[in-house]
Protein backbone atom coordinates (compact mmCIF):
# COMPACT_ATOMS: atom_id res chain seq x y z
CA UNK A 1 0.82 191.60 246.37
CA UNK A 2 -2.20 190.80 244.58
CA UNK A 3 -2.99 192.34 240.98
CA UNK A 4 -5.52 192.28 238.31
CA UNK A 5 -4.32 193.30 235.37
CA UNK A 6 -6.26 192.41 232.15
CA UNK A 7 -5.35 189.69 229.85
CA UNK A 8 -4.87 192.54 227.29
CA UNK A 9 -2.39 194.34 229.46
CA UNK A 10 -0.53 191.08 230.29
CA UNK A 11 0.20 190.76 226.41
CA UNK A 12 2.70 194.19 227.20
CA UNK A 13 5.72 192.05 227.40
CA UNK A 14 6.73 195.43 229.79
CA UNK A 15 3.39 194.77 231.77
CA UNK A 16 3.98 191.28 231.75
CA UNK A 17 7.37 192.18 233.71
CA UNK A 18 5.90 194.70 236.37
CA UNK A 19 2.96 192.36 237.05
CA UNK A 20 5.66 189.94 238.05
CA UNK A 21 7.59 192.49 239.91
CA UNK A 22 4.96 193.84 242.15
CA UNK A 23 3.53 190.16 242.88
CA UNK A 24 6.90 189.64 244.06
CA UNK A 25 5.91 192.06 246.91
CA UNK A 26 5.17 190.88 250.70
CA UNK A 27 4.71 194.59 251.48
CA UNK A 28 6.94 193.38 254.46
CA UNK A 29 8.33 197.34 254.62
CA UNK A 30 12.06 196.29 254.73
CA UNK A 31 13.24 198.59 251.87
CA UNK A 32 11.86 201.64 253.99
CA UNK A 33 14.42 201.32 256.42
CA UNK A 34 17.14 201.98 253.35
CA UNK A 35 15.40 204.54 251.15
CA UNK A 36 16.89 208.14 251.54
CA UNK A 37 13.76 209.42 250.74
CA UNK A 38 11.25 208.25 253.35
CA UNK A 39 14.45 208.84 255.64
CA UNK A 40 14.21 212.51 255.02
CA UNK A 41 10.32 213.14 254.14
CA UNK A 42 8.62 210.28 256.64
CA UNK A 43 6.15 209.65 253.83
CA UNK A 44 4.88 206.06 253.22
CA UNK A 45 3.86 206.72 249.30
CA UNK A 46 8.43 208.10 249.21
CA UNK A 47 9.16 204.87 250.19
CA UNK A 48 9.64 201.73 247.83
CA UNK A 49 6.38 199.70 249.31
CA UNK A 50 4.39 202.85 248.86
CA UNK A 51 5.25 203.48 245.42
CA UNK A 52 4.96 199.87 244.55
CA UNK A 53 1.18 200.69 245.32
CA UNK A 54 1.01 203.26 243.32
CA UNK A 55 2.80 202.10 240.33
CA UNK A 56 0.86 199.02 240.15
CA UNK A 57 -2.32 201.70 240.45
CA UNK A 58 -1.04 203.16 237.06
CA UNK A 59 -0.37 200.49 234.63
CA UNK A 60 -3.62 198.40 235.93
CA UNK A 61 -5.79 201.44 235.97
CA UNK A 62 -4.10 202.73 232.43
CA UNK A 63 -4.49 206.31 230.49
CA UNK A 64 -3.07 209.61 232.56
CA UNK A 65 -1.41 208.82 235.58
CA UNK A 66 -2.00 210.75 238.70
CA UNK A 67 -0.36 214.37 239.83
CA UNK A 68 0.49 212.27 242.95
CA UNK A 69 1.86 209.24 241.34
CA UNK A 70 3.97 211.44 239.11
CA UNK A 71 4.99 213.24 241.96
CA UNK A 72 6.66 210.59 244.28
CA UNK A 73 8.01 208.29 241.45
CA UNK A 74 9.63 211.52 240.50
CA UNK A 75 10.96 211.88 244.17
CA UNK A 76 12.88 208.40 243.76
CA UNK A 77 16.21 208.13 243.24
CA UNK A 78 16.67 204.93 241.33
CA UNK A 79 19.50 204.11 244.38
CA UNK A 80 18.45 200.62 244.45
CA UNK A 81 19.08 200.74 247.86
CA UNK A 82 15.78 198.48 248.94
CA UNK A 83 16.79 195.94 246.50
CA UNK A 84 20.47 194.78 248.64
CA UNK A 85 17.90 194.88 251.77
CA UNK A 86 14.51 193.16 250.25
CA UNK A 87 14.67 189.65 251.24
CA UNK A 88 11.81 188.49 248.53
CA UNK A 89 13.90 189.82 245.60
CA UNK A 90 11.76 192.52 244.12
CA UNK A 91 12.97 193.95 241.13
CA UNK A 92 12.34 197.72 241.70
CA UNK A 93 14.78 198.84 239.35
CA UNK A 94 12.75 197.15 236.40
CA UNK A 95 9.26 198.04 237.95
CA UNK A 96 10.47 201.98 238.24
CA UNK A 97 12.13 201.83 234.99
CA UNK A 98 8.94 201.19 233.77
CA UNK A 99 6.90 203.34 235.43
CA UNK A 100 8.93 206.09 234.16
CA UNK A 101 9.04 205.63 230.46
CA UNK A 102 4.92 205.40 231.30
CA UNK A 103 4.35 208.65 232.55
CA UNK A 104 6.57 210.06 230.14
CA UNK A 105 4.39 208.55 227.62
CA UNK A 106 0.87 209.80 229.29
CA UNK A 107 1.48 212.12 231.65
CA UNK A 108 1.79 216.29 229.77
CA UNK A 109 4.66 218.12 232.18
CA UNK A 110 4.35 221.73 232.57
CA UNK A 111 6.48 223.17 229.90
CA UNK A 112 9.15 224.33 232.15
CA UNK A 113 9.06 220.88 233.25
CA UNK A 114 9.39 219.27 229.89
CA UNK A 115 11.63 222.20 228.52
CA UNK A 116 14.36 221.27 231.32
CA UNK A 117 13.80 217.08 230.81
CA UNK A 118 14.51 217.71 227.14
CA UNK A 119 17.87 219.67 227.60
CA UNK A 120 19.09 217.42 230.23
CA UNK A 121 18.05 214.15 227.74
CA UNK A 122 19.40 216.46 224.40
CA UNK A 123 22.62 217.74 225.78
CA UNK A 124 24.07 215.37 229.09
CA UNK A 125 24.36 211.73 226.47
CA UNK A 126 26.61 214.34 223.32
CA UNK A 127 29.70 214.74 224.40
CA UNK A 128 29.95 217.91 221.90
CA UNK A 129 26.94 219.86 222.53
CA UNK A 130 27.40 219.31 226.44
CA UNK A 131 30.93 220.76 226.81
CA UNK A 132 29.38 223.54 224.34
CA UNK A 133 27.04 224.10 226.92
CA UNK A 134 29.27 224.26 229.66
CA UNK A 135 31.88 226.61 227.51
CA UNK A 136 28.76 229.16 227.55
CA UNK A 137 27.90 228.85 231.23
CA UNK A 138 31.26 229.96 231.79
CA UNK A 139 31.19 232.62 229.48
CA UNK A 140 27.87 233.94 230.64
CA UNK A 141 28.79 233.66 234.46
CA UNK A 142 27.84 236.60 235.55
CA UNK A 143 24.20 236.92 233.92
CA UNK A 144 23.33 233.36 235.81
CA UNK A 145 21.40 235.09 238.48
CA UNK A 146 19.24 236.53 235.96
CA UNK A 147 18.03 232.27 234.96
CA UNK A 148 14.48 231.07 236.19
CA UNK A 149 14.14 228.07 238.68
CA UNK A 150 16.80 225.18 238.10
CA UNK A 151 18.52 226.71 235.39
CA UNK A 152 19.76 228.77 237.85
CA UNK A 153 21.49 226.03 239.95
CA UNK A 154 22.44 224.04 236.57
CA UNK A 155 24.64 226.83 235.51
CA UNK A 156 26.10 227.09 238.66
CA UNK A 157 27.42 223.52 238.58
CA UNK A 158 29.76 224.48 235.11
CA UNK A 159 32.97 223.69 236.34
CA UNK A 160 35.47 227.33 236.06
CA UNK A 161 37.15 225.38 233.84
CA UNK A 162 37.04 222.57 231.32
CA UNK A 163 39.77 220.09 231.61
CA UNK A 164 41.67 218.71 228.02
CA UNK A 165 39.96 215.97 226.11
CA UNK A 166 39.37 212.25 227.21
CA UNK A 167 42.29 209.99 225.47
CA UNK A 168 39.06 207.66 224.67
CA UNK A 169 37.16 210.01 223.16
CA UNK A 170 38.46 208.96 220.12
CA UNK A 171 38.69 204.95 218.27
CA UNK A 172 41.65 203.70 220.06
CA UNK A 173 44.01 200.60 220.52
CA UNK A 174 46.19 200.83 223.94
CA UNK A 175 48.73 198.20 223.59
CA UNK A 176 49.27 195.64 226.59
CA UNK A 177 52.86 196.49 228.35
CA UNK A 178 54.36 193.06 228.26
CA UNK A 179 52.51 190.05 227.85
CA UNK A 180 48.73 190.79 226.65
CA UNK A 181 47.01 188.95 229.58
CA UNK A 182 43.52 190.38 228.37
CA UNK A 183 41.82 192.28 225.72
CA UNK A 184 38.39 194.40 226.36
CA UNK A 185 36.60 197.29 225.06
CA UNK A 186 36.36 200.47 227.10
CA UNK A 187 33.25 202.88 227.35
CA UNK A 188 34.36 205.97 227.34
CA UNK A 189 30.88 207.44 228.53
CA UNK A 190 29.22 210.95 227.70
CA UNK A 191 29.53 213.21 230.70
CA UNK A 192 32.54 211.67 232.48
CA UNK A 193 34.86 212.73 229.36
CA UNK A 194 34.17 216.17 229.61
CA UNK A 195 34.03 217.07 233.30
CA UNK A 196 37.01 214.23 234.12
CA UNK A 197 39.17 212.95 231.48
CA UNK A 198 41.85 211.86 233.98
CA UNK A 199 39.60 209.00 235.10
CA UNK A 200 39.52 206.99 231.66
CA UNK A 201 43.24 208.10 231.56
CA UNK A 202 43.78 206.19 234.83
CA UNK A 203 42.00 203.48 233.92
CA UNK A 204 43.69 203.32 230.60
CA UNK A 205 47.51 203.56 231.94
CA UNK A 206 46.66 200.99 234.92
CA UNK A 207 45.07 198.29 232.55
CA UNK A 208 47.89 198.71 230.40
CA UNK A 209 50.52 198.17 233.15
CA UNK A 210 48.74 194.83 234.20
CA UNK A 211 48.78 193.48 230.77
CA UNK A 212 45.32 194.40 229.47
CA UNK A 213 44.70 195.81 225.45
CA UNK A 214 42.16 198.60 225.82
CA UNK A 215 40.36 199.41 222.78
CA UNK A 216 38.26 202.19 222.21
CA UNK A 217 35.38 201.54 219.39
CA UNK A 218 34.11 203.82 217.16
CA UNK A 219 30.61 204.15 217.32
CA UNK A 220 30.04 203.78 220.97
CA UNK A 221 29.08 206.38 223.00
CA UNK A 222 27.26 207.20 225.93
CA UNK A 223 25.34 203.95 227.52
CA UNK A 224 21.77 205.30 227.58
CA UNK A 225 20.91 205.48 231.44
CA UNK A 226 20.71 209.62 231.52
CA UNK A 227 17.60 209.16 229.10
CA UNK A 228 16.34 205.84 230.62
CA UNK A 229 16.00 207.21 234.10
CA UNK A 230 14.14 210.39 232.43
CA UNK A 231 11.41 208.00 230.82
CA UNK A 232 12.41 208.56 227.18
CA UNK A 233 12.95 205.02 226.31
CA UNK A 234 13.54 205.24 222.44
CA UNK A 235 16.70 207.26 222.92
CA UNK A 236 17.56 205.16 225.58
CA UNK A 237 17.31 201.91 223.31
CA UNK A 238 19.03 204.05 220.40
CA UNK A 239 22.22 204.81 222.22
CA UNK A 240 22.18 201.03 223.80
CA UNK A 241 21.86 199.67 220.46
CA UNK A 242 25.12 202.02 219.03
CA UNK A 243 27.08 200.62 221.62
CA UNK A 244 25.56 196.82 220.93
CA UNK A 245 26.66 197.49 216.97
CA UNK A 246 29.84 199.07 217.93
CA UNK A 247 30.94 196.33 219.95
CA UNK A 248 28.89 193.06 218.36
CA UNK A 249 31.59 191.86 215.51
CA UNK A 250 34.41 192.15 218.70
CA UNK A 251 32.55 190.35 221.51
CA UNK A 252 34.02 186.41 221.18
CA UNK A 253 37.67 188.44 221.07
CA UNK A 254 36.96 190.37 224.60
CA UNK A 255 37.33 189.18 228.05
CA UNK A 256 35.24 192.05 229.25
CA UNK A 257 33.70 195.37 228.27
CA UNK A 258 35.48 197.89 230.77
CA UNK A 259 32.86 200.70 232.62
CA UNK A 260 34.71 203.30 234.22
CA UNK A 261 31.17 205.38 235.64
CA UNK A 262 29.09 202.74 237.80
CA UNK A 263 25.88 204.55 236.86
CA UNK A 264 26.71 203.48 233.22
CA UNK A 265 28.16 200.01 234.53
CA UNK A 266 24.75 199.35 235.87
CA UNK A 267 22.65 200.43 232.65
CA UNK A 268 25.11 197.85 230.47
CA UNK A 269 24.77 195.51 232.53
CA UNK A 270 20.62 195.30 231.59
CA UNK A 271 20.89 195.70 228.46
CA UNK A 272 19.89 192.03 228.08
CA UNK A 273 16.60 192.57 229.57
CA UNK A 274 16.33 195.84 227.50
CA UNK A 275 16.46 194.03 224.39
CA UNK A 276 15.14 190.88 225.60
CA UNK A 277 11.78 190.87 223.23
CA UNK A 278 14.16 192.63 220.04
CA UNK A 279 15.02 189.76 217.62
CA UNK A 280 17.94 191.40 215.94
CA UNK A 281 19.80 192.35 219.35
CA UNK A 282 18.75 190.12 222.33
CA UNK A 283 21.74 187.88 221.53
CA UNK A 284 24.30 190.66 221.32
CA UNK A 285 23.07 192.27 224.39
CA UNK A 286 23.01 189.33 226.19
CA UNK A 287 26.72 188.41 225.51
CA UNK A 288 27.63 192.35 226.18
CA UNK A 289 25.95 192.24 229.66
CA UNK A 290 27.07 189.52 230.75
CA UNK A 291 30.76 190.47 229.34
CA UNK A 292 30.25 194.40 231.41
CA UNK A 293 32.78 194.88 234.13
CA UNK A 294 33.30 197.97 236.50
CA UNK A 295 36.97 198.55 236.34
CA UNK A 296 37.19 197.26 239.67
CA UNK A 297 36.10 194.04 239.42
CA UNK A 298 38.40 194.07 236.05
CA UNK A 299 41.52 195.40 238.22
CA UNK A 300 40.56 192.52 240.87
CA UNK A 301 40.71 189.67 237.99
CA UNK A 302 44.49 191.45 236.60
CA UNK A 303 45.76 191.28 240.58
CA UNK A 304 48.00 194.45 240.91
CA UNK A 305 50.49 194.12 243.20
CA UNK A 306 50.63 195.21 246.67
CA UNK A 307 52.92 197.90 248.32
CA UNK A 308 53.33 201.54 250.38
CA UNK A 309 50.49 204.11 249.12
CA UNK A 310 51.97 207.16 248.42
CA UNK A 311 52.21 209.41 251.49
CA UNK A 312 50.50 206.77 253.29
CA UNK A 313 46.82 208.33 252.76
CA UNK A 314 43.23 207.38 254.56
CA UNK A 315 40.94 207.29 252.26
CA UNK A 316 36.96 207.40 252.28
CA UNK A 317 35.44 205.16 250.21
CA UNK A 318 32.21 206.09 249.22
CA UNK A 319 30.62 203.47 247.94
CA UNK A 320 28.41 204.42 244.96
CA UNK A 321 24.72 202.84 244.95
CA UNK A 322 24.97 202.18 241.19
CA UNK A 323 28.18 199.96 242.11
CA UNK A 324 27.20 198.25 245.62
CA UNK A 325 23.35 198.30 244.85
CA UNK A 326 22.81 197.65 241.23
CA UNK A 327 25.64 195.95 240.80
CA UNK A 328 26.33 194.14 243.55
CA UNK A 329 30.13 195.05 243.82
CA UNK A 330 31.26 196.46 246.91
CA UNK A 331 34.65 194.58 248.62
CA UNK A 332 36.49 195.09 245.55
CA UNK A 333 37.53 198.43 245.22
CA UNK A 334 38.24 198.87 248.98
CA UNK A 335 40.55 195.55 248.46
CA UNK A 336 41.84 196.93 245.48
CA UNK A 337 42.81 200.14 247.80
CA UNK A 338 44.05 198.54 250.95
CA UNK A 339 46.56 196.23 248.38
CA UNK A 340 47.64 199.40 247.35
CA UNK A 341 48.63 200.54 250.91
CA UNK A 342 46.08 203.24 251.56
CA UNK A 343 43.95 202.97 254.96
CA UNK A 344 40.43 202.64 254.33
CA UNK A 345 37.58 203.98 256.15
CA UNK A 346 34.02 203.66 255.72
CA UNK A 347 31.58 206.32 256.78
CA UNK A 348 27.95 205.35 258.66
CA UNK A 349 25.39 205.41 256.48
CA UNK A 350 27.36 203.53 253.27
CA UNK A 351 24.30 202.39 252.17
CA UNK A 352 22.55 205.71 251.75
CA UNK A 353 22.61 207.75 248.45
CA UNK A 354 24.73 211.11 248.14
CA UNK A 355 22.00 212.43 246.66
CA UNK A 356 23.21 212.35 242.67
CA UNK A 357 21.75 209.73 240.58
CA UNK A 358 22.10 210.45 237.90
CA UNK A 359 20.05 213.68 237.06
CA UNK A 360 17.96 214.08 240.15
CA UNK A 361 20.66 216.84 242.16
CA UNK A 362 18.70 218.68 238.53
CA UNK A 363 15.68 217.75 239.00
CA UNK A 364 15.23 217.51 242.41
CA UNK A 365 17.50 219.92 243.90
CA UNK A 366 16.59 220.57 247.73
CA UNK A 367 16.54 216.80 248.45
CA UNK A 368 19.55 216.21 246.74
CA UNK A 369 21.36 218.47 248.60
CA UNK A 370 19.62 217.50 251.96
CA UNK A 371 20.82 213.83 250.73
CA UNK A 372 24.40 215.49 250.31
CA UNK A 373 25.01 217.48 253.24
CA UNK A 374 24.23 213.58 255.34
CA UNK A 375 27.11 212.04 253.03
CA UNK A 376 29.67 214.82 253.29
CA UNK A 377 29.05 214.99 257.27
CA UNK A 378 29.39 211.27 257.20
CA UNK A 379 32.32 211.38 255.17
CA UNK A 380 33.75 213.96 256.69
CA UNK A 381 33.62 212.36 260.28
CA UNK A 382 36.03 209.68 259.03
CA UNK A 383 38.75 212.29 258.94
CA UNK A 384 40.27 211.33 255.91
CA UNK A 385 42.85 212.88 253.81
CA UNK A 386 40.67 211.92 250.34
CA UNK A 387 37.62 210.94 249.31
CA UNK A 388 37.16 207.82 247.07
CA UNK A 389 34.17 206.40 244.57
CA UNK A 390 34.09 205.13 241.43
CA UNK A 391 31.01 207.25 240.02
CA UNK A 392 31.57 210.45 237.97
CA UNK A 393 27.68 211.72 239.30
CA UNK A 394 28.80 211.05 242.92
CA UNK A 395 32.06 212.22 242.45
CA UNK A 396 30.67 215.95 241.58
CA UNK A 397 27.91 215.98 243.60
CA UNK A 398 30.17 215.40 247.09
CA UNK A 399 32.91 217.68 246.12
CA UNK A 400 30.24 220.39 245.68
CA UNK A 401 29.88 220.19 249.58
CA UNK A 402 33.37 219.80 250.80
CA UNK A 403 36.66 220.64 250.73
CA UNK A 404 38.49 217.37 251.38
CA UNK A 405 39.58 216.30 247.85
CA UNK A 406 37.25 213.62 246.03
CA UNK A 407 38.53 211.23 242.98
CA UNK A 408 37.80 207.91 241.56
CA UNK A 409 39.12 204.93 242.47
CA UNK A 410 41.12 204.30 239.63
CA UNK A 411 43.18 207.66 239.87
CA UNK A 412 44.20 206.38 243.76
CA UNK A 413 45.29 203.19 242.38
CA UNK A 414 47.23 204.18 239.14
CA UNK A 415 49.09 206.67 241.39
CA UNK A 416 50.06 203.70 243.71
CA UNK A 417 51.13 202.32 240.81
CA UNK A 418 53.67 204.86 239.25
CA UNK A 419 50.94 207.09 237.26
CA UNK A 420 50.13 211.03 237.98
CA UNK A 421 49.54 212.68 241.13
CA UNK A 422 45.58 213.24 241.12
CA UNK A 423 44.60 216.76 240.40
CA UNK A 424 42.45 217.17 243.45
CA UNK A 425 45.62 216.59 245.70
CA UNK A 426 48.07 218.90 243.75
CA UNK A 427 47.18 221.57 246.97
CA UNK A 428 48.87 218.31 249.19
């Protein structure tokens, strides 16, 4: 794809990036064929080629952007999806990333807009002030009808009740059983330790039994993606750069930083091409993306052993699009379950989102559930006894449309293993 950006722009080392993205473009229209979007709306400009054109429009036309650019970036899921099927490489993820933090830095919402982008970006990364917020939408229940727009459907996603606190929420050292075959460094994440402790538990007491020291670091925190994908790139790089400082004077004594949530796995990851023009960090978060591990890829290095699943369960693997599309890890954790002796089953459409990323089921409500009601049918077709992923967003967003029980990976696989009975199958 052609572009003509000015010398001036080009000196935007962010530009400079995009320009090399969207050259990177053959406009051959693969990635339509994958994008949930343009699957449900039909729409060339909700499709990755489409807003390709319009992004590049943006940055080489500068100052406001459009109501209609605005509008179908917004629609975009960040899935990733067209990158796994783009055969020319485009970088979408970097291109959108940076579309984003540009509209959020020329483009004036309405105020209900910005009102609910703020709250989301203020409360979702503090562990504190969100399970405050959650403690009043349960107390408050019945006045939630009475909420304009979203805030309406927000509250009714508070959980009835909060579960006990994460076991990483605090600085932490989780001895090795046996011989230490492996140190690392644990995220314990923002969201995920208030709406699902048990999954950094699982993680925790499987590591452990393998032979891996888990250590929980003061000072990190939540990874920075719930900002990132909302534009507001300063608090994005502020909550990267806690967990860069927390982890920098420990990184030549870990074999990998653990991520439990693939959505934050993913953001980690990049935080070497965050920081790649910052001076002071580009080192460090080099070494800590390239030392980031999903838990399943970790598990997959320790090789648990094999034997009978407990009650001899078929499970569903979802397969989050933060893990098999951003990340590129997809075998492992259905490997990691059929060593374990469960039956695995796949539903059609793997490739497609559920519809959560992050905070779009918030922002974008009737798509995401359109996007939902596909998975769960598709799921649910597979007749299985539980639902598997490894992504606290997907995680919630699938259980709020079925009934079959849904937990991560990890809480399958430490059961296999000797640990707890998962919660969701208590009823079986």
């Amino acid at each position: 794809m052609q572009t003509s950006f000015s010398p001036e722009q080009l000196a935007d080392p962010d530009n400079a990036s995009s320009e090399k993205i969207i050259r990177t473009c053959v406009h051959c229209g693969f990635c339509t064929a994958t994008c949930p979007t343009y699957l449900l709306l039909g729409d060339e400009l909700d499709s990755p080629r489409g807003r390709i054109y319009l992004m590049k429009e943006m940055l080489e036309k500068g100052g406001p952007p459009s109501p209609r650019t605005v509008e179908h970036v917004d629609r975009c899921l960040s899935c990733l999806s067209c990158m796994t099927t783009c055969p020319s490489g485009v970088n979408y993820m970097h291109l959108v990333d940076h579309a984003r933090a540009y509209i959020e830095a020329h483009h004036v919402r309405p105020w209900p807009e910005r009102l609910l982008r703020n709250l989301l970006a203020g409360l979702l990364p503090d562990r504190a002030g969100f399970r405050a917020a959650l403690r009043l939408a349960q107390a408050t229940r019945p006045l939630h009808g009475l909420l304009p727009g979203r805030l309406k459907g927000m509250a009714a996603m508070a959980p009835a009740r909060l579960p006990g606190r994460d076991v990483a929420e605090a600085p932490r050292v989780f001895p090795a059983e046996g011989q230490r075959r492996m140190r690392v460094a644990l995220l314990a994440g923002c969201v995920q330790p208030v709406l699902a402790p048990e999954i950094n538990g699982a993680a925790i007491r499987l590591l452990n039994r393998l032979g891996a020291e888990v250590v929980v670091f003061a000072g990190s925190g939540c990874c920075g993606a719930l900002p990132h994908h909302l534009g507001k790139a300063d608090q994005a790089r502020a909550l990267a750069s806690a967990n860069i400082a927390a982890w920098r004077g420990e990184l030549d004594d870990l074999d990998a930083i653990v991520v439990t949530a693939s959505g934050c796995g993913t953001s980690v990851k990049d935080y070497g091409f965050l920081f790649r023009e910052d001076a002071e960090l580009a080192a460090d978060a080099a070494q800590v993306s390239a030392l980031a591990r999903d838990v399943s890829e970790v598990l997959a290095m320790l090789e648990p052993p094999g034997g009978p699943a407990p009650m001899g369960l078929t499970v569903a693997y979802h397969s989050a699009c933060s893990l098999q599309h951003g990340q590129g890890v997809s075998e492992a954790p259905k490997a990691l379950l059929r060593a374990a002796g469960f039956t695995v089953v796949e539903p059609r459409e793997a490739h497609i989102c559920c519809g959560s990323a992050g905070t779009y089921n918030l922002l974008q409500p009737e798509l995401a559930g359109a996007l939902r009601d596909r998975k769960v049918a598709n799921l649910s077709a597979t007749r299985p006894d539980v639902i598997a992923s490894g992504n606290i967003g997907c995680l919630t967003q699938i259980a709020g449309g079925t009934e079959i029980p849904v937990v991560h990976t990890v809480e399958l696989l430490d059961w296999a293993m000797g640990g707890p009975r998962p919660a969701a199958l208590s009823s079986r």
